[in-house]
Protein backbone atom coordinates (compact mmCIF):
# COMPACT_ATOMS: atom_id res chain seq x y z
CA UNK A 1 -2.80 22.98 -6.22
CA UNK A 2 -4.21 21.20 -9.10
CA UNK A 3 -8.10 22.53 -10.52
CA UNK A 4 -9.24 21.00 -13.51
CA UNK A 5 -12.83 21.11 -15.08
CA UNK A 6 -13.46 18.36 -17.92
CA UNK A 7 -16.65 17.72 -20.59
CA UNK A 8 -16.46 14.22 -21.87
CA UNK A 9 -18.49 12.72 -24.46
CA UNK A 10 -18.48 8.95 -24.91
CA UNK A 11 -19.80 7.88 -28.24
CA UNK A 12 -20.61 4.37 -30.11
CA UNK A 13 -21.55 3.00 -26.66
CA UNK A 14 -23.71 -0.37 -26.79
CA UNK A 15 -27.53 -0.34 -26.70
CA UNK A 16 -29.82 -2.26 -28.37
CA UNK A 17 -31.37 -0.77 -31.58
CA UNK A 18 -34.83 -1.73 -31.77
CA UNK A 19 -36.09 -4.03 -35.28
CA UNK A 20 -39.30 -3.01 -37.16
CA UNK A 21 -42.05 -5.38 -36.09
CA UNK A 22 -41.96 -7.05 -39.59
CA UNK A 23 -38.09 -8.14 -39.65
CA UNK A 24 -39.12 -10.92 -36.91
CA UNK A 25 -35.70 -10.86 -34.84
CA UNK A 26 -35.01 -9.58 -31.33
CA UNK A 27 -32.51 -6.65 -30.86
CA UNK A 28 -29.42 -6.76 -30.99
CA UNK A 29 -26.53 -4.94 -29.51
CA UNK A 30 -24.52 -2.20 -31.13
CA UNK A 31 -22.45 1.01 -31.20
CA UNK A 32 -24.51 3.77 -31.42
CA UNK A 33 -25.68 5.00 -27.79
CA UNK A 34 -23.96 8.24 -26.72
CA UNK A 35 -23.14 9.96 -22.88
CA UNK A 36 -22.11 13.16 -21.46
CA UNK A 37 -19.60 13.46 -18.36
CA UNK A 38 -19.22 16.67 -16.74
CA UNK A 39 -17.23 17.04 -13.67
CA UNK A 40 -14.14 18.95 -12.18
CA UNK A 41 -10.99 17.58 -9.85
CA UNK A 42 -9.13 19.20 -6.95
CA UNK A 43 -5.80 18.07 -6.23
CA UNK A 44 -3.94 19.80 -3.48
CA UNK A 45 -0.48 19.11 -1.40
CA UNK A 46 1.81 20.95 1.19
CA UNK A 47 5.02 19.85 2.39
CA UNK A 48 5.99 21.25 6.09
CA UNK A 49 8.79 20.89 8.97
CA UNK A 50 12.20 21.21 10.09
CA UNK A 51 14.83 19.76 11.75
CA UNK A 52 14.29 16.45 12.83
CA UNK A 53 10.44 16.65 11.60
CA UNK A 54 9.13 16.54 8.46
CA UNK A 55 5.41 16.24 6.50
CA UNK A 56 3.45 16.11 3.61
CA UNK A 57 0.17 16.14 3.45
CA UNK A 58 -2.17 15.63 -0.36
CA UNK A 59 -5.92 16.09 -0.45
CA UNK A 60 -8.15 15.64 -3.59
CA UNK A 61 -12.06 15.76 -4.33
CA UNK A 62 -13.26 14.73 -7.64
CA UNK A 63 -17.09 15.25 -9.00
CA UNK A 64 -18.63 14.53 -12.12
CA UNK A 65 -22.71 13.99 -13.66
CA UNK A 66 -23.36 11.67 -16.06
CA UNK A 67 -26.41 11.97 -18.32
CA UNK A 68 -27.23 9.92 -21.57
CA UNK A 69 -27.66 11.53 -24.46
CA UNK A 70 -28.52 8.91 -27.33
CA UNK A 71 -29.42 5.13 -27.39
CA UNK A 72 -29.17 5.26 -31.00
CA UNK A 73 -32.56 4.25 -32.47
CA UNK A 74 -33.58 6.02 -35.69
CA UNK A 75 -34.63 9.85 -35.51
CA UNK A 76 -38.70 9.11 -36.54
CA UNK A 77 -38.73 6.46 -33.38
CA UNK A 78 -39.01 5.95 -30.03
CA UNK A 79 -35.69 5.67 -27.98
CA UNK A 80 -36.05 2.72 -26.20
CA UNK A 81 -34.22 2.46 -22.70
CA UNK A 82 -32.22 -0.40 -21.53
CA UNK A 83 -32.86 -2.41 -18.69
CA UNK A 84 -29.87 -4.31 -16.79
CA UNK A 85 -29.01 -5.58 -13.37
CA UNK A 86 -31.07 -8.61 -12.83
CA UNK A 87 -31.27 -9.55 -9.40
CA UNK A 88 -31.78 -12.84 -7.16
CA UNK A 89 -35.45 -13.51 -6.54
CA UNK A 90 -36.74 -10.41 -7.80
CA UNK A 91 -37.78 -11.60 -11.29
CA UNK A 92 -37.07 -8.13 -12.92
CA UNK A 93 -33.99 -5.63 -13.56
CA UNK A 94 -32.89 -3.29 -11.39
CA UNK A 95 -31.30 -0.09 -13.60
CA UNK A 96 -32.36 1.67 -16.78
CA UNK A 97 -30.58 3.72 -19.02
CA UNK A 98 -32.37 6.01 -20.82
CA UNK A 99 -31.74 9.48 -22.32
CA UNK A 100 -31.98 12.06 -19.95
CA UNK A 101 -30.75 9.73 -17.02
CA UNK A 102 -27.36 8.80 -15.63
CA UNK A 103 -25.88 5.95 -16.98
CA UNK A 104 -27.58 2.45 -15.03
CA UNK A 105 -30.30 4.66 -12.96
CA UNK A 106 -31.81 2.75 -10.36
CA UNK A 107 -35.30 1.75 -10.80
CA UNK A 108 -38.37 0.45 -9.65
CA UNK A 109 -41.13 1.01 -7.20
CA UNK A 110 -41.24 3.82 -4.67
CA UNK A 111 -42.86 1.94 -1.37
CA UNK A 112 -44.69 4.38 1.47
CA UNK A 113 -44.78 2.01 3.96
CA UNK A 114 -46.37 -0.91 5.74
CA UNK A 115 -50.55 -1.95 5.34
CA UNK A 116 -51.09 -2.50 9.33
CA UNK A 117 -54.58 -3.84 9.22
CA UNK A 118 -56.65 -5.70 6.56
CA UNK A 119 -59.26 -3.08 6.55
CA UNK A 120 -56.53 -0.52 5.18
CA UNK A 121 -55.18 -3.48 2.90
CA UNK A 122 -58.31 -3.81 1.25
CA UNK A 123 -59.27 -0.14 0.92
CA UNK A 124 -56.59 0.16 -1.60
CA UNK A 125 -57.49 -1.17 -4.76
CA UNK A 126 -54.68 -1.11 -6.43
CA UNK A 127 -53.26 -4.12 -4.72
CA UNK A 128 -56.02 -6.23 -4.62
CA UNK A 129 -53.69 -9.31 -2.85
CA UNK A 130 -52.28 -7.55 0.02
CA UNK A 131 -53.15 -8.20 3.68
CA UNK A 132 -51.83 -6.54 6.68
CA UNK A 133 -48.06 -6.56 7.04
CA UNK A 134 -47.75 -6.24 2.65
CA UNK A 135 -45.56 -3.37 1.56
CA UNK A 136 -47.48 -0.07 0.17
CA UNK A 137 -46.31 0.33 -3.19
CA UNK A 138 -47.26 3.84 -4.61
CA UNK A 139 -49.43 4.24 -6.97
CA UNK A 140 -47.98 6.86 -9.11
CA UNK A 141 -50.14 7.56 -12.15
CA UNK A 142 -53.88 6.79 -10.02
CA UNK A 143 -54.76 4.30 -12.58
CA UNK A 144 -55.85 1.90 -9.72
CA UNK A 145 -53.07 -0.71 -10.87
CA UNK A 146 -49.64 -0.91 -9.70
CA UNK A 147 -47.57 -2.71 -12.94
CA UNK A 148 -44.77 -1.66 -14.65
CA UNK A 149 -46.23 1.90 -15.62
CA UNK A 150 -45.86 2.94 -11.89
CA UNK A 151 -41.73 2.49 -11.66
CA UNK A 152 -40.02 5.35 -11.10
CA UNK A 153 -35.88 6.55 -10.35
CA UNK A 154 -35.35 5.15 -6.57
CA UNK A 155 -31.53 5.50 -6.56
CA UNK A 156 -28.39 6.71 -8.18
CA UNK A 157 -25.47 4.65 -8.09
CA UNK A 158 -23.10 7.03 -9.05
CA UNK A 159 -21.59 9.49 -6.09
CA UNK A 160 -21.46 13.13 -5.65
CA UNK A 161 -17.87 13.12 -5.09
CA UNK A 162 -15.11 10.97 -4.47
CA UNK A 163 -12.14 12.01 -2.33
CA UNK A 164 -8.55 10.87 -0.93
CA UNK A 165 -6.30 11.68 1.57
CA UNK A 166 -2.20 10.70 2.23
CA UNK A 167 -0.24 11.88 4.84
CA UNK A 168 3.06 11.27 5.16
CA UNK A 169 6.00 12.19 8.21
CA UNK A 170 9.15 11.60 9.40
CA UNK A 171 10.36 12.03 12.87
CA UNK A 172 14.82 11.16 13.52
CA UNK A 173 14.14 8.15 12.66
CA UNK A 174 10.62 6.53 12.42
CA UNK A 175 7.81 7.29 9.25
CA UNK A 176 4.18 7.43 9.11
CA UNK A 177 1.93 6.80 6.14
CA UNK A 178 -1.25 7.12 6.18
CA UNK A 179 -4.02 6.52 2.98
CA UNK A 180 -8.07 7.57 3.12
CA UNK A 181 -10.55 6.68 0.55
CA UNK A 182 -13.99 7.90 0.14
CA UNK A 183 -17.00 8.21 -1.73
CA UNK A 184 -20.24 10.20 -1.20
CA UNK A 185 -23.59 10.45 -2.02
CA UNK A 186 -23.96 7.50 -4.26
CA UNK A 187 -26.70 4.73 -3.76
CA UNK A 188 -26.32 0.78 -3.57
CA UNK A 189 -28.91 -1.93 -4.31
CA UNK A 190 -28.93 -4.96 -1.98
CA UNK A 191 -29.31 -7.44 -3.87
CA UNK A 192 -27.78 -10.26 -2.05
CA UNK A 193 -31.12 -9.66 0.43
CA UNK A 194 -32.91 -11.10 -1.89
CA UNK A 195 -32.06 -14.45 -1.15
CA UNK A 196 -33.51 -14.36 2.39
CA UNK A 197 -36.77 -13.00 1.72
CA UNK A 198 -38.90 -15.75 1.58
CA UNK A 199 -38.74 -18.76 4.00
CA UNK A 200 -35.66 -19.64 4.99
CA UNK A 201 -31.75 -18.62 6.06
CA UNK A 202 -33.63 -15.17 6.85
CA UNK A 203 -31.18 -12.06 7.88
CA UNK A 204 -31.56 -10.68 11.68
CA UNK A 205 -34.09 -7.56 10.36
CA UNK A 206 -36.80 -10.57 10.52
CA UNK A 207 -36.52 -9.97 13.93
CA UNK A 208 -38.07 -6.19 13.32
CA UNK A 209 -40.97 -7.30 10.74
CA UNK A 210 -44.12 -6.91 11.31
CA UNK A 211 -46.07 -9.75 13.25
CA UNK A 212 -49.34 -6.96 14.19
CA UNK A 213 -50.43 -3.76 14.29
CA UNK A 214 -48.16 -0.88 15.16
CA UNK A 215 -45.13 -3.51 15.05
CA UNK A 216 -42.82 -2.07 11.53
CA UNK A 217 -43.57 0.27 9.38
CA UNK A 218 -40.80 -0.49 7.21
CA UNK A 219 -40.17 -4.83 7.21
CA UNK A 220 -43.05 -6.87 5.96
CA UNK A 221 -44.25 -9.53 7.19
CA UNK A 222 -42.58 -13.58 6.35
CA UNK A 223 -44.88 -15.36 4.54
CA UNK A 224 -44.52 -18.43 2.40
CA UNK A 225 -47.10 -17.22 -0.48
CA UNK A 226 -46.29 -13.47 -1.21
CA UNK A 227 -48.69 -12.73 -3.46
CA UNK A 228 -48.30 -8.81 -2.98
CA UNK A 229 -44.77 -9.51 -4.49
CA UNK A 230 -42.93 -7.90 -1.45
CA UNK A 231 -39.60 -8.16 -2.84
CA UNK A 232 -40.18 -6.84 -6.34
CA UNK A 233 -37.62 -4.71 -7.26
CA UNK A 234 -38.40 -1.12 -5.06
CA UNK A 235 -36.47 1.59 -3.01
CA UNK A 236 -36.53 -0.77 0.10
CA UNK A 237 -33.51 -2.53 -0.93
CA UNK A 238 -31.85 1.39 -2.00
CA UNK A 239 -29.20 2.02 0.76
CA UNK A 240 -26.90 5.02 1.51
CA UNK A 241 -23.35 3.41 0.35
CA UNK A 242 -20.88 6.55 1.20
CA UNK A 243 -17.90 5.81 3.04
CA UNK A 244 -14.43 6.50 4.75
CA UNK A 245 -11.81 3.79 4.22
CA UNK A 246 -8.79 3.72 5.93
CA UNK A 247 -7.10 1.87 3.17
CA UNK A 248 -3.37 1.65 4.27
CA UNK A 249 -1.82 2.74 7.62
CA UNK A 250 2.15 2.21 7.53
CA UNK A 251 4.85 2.85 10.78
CA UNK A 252 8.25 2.15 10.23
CA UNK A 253 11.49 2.45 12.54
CA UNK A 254 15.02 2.79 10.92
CA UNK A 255 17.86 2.24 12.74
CA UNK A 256 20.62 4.40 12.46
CA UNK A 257 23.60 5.01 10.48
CA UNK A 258 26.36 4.62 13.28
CA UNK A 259 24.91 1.35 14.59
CA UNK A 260 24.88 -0.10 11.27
CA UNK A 261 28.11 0.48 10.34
CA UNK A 262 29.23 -1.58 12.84
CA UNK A 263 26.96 -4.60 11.21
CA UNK A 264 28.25 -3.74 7.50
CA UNK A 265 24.75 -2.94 6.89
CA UNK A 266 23.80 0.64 4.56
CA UNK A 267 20.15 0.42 5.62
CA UNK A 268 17.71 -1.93 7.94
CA UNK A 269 14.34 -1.02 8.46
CA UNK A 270 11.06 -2.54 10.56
CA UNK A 271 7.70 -1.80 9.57
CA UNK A 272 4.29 -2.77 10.74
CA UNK A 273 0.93 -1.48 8.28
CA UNK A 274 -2.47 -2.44 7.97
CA UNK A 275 -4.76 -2.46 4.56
CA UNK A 276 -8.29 -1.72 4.97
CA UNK A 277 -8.25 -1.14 8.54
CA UNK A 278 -11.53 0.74 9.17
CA UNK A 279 -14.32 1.26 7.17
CA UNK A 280 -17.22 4.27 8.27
CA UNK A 281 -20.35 3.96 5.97
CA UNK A 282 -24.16 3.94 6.83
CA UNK A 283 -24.25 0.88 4.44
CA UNK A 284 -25.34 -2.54 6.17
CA UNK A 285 -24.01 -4.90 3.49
CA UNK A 286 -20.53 -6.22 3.96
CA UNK A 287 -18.31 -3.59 1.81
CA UNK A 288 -19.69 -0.44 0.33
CA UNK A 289 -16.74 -0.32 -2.28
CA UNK A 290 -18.09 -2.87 -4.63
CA UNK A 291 -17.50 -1.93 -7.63
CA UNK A 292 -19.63 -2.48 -11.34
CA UNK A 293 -20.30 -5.78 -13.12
CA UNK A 294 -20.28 -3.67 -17.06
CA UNK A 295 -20.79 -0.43 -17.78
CA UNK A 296 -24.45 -0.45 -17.66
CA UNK A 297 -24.26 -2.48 -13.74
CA UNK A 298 -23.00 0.00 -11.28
CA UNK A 299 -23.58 -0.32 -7.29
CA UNK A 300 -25.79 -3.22 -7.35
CA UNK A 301 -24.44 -5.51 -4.63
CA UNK A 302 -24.80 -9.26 -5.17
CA UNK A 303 -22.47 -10.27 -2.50
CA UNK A 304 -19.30 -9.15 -3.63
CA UNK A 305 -16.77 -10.60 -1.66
CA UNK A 306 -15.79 -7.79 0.91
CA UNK A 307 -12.31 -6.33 1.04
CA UNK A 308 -9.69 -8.25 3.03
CA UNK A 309 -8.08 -6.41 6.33
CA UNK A 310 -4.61 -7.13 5.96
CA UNK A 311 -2.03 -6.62 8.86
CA UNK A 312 1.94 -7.04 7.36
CA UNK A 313 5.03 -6.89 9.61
CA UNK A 314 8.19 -6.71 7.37
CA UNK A 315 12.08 -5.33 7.27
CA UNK A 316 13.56 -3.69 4.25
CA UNK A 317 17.15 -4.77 4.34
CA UNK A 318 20.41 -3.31 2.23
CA UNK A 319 24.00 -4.47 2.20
């Protein structure tokens, strides 16, 4: 068994220094942002059997929190955060870093449902162009305006944990090998949605959207003018992406000694395995594992091409 506990801090990362007003230039990028990783990592194994059976079998969990600490701008001014993650259709960015925060935060606007008549539409000033079947967006300072003021955290791209699992046994003569990935707790931004949300090519949730009273609470309507701006960036496109991979499965037969021999062969051996068999995750876009586009891009899902499954039948052969 393995237990490690680890404080990292990253220094001279990039983020954009602000200019004084009078210099006339837009910011640049440089190395002067700073971030904090705390986590810890088990790593644990056990090797078992006898006779004509053997195993092994190695577990390990790894956890770690991120928070910014510096973006660098001069001690008697503001730190300004960074916005990435632009996203199809939705005119805006999808992740800040700021001190305080993990590293690419999601954010945006926290919804609270669906307007199911005009008369509520209209009671709520804030969004003076919605109608029935708009998205609520929330208000979250009362000014009576929803703008860029009201955007809040909605997601965290990085996970809890992350964990693995191998397994490994031999039985006279055939051997198993198995590989599991995961990852938990983390968030993912659909972002490939985007591209259905107005008129066209639209995804089978249109089927669930609201068409009257009572009919979603959760899926707007379709519209051609969306002058509520629907699919602004908000926690409606935040999704659960944890998952269990079954990344490689691997059975193998060898034949034996005394009946190779015969053949003038030292070793033949047939295998069949599998790569990315199965894949268990609440997430509805086509592979949870997808990865970062930069440092400051992280779960934001822009339809990454998914994982292949990958079936190989082979022989290992020695003269």
């Amino acid at each position: 068994m393995i237990f490690d506990i680890y404080e990292k801090n990253t220094l001279d990362m990039l983020a954009y220094v602000p200019n004084p007003g009078t210099a006339g230039l837009e910011p640049g990028p440089s190395n002067v942002a700073s971030a904090r990783n705390r986590g810890a990592e088990l790593a644990i194994g056990y090797q078992g059997g006898e006779d004509d059976f053997t195993y092994d079998l190695n577990a390990n969990i790894s956890m770690y929190r991120n928070e910014v600490t510096d973006l660098g701008a001069p001690v008697d001014s503001l730190n300004q955060p960074i916005f990435t993650g632009n996203v199809f259709g939705s005119g805006d960015f999808v992740a800040i870093t700021d001190i305080g925060l993990p590293i690419a935060t999601f954010w945006g606007f926290e919804t609270a449902g669906i307007y199911q008549t005009d008369e509520e539409a209209m009671a709520d000033t804030a969004q003076a162009n919605a109608v029935a079947g708009d998205v609520i967006f929330v208000d979250q300072n009362g000014d009576g305006v929803i703008n860029n003021e009201d955007k809040v955290v909605i997601g965290n791209p990085h996970p809890a944990f992350t964990y693995g699992f191998t397994a490994g046994a031999k039985y006279k003569n055939f051997d198993f090998n198995l590989f599991l990935q995961g990852s938990h707790g983390n968030d993912i931004y659909k972002g490939m949605f985007r591209y259905d949300l107005n008129t066209t090519n639209l995804p089978i949730s249109a089927l669930d959207r609201w068409t009257g009273e009572g009919t979603s609470f959760d899926t707007p309507r379709v519209t051609h003018s969306d002058l509520n701006q629907n699919n602004r960036v908000s926690d409606r496109f935040i999704e659960d992406g944890s998952y269990l991979r079954i990344k490689s499965l691997m059975v193998g037969y060898t034949l034996p000694s005394n009946t190779l021999e015969r053949l003038g062969i030292s070793k033949f051996r047939v295998y069949a395995s599998a790569n990315n068999l199965f894949t268990f995750t609440p997430y509805s876009g086509l592979d949870p594992e997808i990865g970062t586009r930069g440092t400051l891009e992280i779960g934001i899902d822009r339809g990454f091409y998914p994982s292949p499954r990958i079936y190989n039948l082979g022989i290992n052969v020695t003269f």
